[in-house]
Protein backbone atom coordinates (compact mmCIF):
# COMPACT_ATOMS: atom_id res chain seq x y z
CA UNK A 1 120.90 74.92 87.00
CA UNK A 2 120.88 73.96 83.72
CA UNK A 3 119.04 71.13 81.59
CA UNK A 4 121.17 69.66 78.46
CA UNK A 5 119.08 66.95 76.77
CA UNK A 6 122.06 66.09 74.09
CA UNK A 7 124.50 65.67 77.27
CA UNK A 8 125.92 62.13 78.32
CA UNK A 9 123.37 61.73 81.47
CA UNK A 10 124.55 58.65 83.58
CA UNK A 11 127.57 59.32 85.34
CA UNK A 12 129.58 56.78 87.98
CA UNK A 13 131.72 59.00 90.72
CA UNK A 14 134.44 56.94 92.61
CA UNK A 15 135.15 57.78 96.22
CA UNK A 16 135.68 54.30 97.84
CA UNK A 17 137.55 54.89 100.93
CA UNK A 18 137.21 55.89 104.70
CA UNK A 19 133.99 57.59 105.98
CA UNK A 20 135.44 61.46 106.31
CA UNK A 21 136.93 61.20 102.90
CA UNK A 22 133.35 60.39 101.50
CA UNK A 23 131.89 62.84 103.43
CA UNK A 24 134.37 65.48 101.60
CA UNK A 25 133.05 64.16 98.30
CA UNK A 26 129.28 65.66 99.15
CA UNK A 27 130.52 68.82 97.66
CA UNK A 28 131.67 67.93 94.54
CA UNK A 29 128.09 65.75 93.79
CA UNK A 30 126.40 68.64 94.77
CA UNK A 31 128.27 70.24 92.23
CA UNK A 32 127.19 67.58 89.41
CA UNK A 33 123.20 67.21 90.64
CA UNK A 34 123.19 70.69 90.69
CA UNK A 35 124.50 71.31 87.11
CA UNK A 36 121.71 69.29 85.27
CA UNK A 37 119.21 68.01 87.61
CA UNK A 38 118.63 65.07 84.45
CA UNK A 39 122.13 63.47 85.47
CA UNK A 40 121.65 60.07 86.92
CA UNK A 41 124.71 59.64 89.64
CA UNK A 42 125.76 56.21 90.90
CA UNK A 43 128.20 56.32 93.47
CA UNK A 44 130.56 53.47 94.32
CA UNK A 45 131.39 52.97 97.68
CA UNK A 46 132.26 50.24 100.18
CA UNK A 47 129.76 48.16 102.12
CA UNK A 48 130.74 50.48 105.60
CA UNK A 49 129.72 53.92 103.80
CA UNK A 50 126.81 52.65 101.49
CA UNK A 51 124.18 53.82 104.27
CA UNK A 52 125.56 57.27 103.92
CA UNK A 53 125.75 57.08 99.92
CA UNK A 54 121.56 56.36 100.08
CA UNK A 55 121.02 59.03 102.50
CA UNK A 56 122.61 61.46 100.23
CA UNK A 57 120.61 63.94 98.35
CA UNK A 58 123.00 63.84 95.02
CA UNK A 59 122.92 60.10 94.96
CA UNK A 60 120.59 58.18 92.57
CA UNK A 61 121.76 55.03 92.94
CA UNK A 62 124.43 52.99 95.22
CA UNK A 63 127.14 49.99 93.96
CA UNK A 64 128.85 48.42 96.72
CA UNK A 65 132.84 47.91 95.92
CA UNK A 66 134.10 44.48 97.29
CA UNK A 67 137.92 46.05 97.33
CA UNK A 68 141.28 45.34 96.71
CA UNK A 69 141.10 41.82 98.04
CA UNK A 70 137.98 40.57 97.04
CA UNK A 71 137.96 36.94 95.59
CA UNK A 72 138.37 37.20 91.47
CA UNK A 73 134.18 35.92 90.85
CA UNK A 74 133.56 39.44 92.68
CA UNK A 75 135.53 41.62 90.80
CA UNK A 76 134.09 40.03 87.78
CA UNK A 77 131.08 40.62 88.58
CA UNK A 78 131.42 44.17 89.54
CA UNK A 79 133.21 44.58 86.35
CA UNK A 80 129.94 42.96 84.76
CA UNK A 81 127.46 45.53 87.00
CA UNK A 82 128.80 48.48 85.67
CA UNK A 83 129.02 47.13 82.17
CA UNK A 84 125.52 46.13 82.53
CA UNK A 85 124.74 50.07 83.35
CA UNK A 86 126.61 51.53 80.38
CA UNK A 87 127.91 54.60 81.99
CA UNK A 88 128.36 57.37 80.20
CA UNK A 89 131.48 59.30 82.81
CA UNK A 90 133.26 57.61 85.10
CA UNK A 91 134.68 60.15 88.10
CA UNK A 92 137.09 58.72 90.24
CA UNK A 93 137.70 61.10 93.15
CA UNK A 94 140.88 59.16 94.47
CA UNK A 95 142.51 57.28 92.14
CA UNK A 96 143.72 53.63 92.44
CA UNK A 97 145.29 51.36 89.25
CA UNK A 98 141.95 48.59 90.49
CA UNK A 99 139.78 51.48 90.00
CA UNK A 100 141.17 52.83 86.61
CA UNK A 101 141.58 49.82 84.75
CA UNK A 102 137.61 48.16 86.26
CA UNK A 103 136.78 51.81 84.48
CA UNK A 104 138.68 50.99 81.32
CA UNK A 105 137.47 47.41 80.88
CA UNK A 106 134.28 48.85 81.22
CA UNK A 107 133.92 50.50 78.27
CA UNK A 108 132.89 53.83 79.80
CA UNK A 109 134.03 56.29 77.28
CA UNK A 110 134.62 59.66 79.25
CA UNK A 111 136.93 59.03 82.18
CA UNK A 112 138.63 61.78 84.57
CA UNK A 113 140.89 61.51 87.69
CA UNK A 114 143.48 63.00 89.09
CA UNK A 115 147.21 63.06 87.60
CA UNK A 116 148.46 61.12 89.69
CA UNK A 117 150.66 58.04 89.89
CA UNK A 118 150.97 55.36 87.20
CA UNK A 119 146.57 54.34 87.44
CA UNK A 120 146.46 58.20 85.66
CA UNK A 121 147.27 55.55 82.17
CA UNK A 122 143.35 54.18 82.50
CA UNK A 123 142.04 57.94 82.42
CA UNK A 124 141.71 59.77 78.71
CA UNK A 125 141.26 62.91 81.15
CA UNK A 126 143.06 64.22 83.81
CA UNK A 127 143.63 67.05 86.20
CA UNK A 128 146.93 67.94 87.74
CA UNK A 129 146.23 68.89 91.27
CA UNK A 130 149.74 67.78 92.97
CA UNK A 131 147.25 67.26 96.64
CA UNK A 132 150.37 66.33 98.27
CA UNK A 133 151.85 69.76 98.98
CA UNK A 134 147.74 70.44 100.53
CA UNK A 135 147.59 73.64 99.35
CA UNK A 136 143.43 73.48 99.52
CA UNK A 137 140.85 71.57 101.37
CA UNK A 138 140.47 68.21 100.17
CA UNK A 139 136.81 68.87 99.20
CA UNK A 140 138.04 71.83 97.34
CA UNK A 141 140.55 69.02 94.90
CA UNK A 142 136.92 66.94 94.62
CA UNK A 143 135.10 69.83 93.52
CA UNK A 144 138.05 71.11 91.03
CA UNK A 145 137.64 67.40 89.74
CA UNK A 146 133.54 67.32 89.21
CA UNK A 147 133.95 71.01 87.43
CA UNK A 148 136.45 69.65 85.29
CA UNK A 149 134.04 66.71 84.07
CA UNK A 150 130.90 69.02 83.55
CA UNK A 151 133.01 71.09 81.16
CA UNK A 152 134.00 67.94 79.47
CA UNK A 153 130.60 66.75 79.10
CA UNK A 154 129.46 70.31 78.07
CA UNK A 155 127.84 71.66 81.24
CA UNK A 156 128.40 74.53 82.61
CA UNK A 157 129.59 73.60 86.77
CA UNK A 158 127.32 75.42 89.34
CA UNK A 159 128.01 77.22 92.12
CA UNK A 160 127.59 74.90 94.98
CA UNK A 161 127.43 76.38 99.18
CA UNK A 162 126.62 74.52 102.41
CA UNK A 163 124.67 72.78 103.60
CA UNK A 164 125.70 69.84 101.71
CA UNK A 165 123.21 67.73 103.61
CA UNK A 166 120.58 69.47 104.12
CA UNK A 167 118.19 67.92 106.77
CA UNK A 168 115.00 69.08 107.29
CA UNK A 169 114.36 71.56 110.69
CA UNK A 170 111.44 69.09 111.93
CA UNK A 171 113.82 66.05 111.69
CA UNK A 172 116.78 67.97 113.92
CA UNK A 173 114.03 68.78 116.16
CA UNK A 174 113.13 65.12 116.46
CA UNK A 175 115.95 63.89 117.18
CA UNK A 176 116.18 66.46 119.97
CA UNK A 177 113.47 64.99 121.02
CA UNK A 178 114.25 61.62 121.05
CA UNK A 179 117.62 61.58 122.56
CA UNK A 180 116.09 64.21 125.29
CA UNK A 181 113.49 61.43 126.54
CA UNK A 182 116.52 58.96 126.47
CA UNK A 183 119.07 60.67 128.37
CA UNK A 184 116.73 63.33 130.07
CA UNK A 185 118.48 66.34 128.87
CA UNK A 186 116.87 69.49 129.15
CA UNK A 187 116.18 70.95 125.54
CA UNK A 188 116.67 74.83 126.90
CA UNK A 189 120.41 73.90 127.41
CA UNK A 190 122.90 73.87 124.41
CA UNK A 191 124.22 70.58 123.45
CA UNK A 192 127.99 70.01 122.83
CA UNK A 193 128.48 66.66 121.27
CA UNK A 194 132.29 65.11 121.68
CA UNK A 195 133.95 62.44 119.95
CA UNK A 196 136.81 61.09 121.45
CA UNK A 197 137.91 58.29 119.00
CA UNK A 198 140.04 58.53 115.89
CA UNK A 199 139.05 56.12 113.63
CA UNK A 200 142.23 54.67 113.30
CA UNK A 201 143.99 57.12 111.52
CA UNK A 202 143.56 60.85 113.01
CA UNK A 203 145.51 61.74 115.80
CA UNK A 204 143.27 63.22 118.45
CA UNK A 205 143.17 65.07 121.91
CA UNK A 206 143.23 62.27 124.94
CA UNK A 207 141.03 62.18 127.91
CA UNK A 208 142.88 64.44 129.60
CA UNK A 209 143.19 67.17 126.92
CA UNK A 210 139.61 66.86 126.52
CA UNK A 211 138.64 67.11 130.15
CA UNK A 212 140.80 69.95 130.65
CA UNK A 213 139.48 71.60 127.42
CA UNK A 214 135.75 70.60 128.38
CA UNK A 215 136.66 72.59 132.08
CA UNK A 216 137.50 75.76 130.12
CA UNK A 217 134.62 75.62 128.01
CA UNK A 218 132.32 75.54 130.99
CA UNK A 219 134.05 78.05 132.31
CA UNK A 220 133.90 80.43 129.62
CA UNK A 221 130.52 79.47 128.16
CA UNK A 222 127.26 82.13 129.21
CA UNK A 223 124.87 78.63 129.08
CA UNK A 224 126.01 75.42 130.96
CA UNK A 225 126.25 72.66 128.23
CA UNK A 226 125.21 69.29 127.98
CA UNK A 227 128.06 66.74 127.28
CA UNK A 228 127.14 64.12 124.93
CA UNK A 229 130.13 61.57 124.13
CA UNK A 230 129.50 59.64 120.73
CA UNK A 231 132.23 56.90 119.58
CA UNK A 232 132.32 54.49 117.03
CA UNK A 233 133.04 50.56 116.47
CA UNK A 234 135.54 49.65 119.09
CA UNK A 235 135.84 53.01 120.56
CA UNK A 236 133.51 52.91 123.72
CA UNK A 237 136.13 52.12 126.22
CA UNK A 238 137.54 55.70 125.14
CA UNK A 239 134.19 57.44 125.73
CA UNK A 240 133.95 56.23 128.86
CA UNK A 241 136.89 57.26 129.81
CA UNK A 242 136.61 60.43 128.64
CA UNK A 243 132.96 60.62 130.30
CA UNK A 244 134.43 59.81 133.70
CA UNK A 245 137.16 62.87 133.55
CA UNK A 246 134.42 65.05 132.30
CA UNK A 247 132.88 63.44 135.87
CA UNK A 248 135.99 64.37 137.74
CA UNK A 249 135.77 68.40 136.69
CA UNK A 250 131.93 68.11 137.48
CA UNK A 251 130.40 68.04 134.13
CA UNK A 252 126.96 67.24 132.86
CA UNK A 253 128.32 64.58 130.58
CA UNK A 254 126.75 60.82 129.32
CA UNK A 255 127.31 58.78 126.35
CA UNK A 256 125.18 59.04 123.65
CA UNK A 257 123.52 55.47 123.15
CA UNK A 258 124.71 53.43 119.87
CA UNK A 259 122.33 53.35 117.10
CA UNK A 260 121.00 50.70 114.75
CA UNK A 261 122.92 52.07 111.47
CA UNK A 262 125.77 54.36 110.44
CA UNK A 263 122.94 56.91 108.91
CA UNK A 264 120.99 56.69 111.99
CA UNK A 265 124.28 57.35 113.88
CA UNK A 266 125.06 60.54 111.57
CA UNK A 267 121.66 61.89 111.12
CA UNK A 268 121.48 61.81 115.15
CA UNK A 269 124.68 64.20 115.63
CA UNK A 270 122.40 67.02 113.97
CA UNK A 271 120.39 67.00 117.43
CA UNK A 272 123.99 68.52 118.93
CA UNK A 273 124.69 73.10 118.68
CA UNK A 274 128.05 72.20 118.71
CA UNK A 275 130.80 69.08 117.80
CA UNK A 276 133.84 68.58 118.80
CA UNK A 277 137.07 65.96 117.44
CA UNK A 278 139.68 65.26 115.69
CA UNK A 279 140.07 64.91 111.93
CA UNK A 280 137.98 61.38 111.59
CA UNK A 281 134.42 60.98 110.11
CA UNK A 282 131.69 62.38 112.52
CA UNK A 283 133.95 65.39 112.01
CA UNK A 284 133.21 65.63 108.45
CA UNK A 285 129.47 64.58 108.98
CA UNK A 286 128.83 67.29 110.72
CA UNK A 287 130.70 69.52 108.03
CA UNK A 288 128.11 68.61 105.36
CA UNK A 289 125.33 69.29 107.51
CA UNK A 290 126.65 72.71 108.30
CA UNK A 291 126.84 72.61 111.98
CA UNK A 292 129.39 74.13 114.16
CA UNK A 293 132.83 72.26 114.73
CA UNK A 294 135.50 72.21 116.35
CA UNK A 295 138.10 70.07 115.07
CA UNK A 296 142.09 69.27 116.04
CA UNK A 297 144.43 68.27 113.95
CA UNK A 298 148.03 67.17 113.61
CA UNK A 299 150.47 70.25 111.66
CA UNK A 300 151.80 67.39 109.04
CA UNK A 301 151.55 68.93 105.28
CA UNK A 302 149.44 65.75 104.46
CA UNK A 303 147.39 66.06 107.42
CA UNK A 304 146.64 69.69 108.40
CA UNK A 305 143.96 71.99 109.12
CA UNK A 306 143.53 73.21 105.17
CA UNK A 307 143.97 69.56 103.72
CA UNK A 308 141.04 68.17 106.04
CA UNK A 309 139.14 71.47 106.45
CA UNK A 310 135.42 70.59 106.90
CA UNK A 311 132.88 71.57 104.58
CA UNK A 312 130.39 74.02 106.45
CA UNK A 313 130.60 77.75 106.42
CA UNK A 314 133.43 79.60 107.70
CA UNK A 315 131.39 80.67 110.27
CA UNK A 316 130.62 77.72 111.49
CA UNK A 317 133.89 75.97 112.09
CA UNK A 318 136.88 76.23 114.20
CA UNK A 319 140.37 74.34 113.71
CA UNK A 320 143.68 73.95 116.18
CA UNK A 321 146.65 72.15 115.44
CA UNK A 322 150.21 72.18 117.12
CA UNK A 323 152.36 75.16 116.18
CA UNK A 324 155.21 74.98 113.54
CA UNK A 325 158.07 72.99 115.12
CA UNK A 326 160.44 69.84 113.91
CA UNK A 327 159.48 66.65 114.56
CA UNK A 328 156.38 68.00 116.81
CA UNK A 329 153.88 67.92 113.45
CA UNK A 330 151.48 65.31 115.66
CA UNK A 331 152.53 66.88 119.96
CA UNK A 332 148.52 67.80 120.19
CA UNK A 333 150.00 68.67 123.52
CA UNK A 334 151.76 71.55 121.93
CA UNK A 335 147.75 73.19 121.45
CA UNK A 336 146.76 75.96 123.50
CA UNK A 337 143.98 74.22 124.87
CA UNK A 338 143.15 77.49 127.08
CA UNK A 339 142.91 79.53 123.96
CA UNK A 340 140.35 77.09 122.09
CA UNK A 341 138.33 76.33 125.21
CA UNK A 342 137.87 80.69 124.68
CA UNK A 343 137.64 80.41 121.06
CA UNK A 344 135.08 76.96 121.31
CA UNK A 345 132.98 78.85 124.12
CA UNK A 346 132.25 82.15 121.60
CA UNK A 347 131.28 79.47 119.08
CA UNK A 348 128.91 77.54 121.06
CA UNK A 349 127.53 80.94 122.98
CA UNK A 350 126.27 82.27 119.05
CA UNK A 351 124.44 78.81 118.27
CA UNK A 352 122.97 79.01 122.01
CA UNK A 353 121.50 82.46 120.86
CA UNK A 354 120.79 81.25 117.13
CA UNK A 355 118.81 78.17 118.36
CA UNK A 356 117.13 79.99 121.02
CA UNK A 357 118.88 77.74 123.94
């Protein structure tokens, strides 16, 4: 790390959009806390991912975005909030014309995005990534992005690893605890936390891939596994579905009780050895905090394993997708369900022995 007195020191970084994306962003503020530890970083998010922005260990300070169809008197008087700040960088991860031209009428004087589309005209710099042909993981394009600023502002960029939220042992060991006195599990068993919903926008497995995939995990697994079922807004009908097949091939499996807040929510899926779902937010979650995954995902360019690989170690993670065929990009049929249940079982059998289960 490095300390430069003379550098600009209050930076804004853009990332205003669905949960996983922002969870893909940890990296690259790693990347600029890490750098110069005298950096003050205000992130702008929306009102849904704000709990997650002040959990974050790279975050100094939060501004809530009232998006593209918030009345005019809010948009003024964002514009007026981050005038009020005097910024020094603005870093907008994915770039929108709203976002680059609030930056410009700001008055902050060092601005960087990507090269993209016409909003690249608000930016005096720019990266060309081209992150449609997803030729690296999206976090990978955010960190390319927060090097490119340090250099700008004189810094020299870091090298940056996972965990990118790293939670203390004693509070993954609570919250063991607590959802073992809720749901009576026994702590000497692993724990394989599944998530059967999509968000809205990731194609996923459905009941009955999961149950069948589930089945051959059991089978194949040396410890018998809890099965913990987690779902999001509107997305309980799913779980229970999905809880009632597990039923049907005589699994251990309940559904993990809602919790007050979205960081209460994330911070609880660290109790789990093991997640499983598809390409959606709790996904990405567990990325940052370095945990094992599992994840499936459709074989479209824009949409694929590499684009929306998650950030833990390689080690750690585990990714299936249909094989290369045309018009068959989102069949999650098509996935060899047998060979990940194999695959998902070594995983979950090495965090059994790592975590003494």
């Amino acid at each position: 790390m490095t300390t430069s007195p003379s550098a600009p020191r209050r930076i804004l970084v853009v990332r205003n959009d669905k949960l996983g994306d922002f969870m893909l962003a940890w990296p690259a503020l790693a990347c600029l806390k890490r750098a110069d530890a005298g950096l003050h970083i205000t992130a702008l998010v929306p009102a849904y991912t704000a709990p997650l922005a002040e959990a974050c260990p790279w975050i100094d300070a939060v501004i809530l975005d009232p998006g593209d169809g918030a009345p005019r008197q809010a948009q003024r008087a964002l514009l007026d909030q981050l005038r009020a700040a005097r910024f020094d960088a603005l870093l907008t991860l994915f770039s929108t014309p709203r976002i680059g031209w609030l930056g410009f009428r700001a008055g902050i004087p060092v601005r960087l995005a990507p090269a993209t589309k016409w909003a690249q005209l608000f930016y005096n710099h720019r990266v060309s990534q081209r992150r449609s042909r997803s030729l690296k993981p999206e976090y990978s394009y955010n960190l390319e992005l927060a090097e490119a600023l340090l250099v700008k502002l004189g810094i020299t960029p870091p090298q940056v690893a996972p965990p990118y939220w790293p939670l203390d042992a004693g509070l993954r060991d609570a919250e063991r605890r607590r959802l073992a006195k809720t749901l009576d599990l026994d702590l000497a068993r692993p724990w394989v936390f599944l998530h059967p919903g999509s968000g809205g926008s990731a194609v996923n497995l459905d009941s009955t891939q999961y149950a069948h995939l589930a089945a051959g995990i059991a089978r194949h697994a040396q410890c018998s596994p809890h099965w913990l079922l987690t779902f999001g807004p509107g997305e309980q009908q799913t779980a229970e579905k999905l809880c009632e097949a597990l039923g049907e091939h005589r699994l251990d499996a309940q559904l993990v009780p809602p919790r007050a807040t979205l960081r209460d929510f994330a911070q609880g899926l660290a109790a789990a050895d093991l997640l499983i779902a598809g390409s959606t937010g709790p996904l990405h979650v567990a990325g940052c905090l370095n945990m094992a995954t599992a994840g499936f995902y459709p074989a479209k360019r824009s949409s694929t394993p590499l684009r929306w690989q998650t950030c833990n170690a390689a080690e750690q993670r585990l990714a299936f997708c249909p094989p290369p065929g045309k018009h068959s990009e989102s069949d999650m049929s098509r996935i060899d369900l047998n060979d990940a249940a194999l695959r998902i079982s070594a995983l979950l059998d090495r965090q059994a022995v790592r975590s003494g289960s």
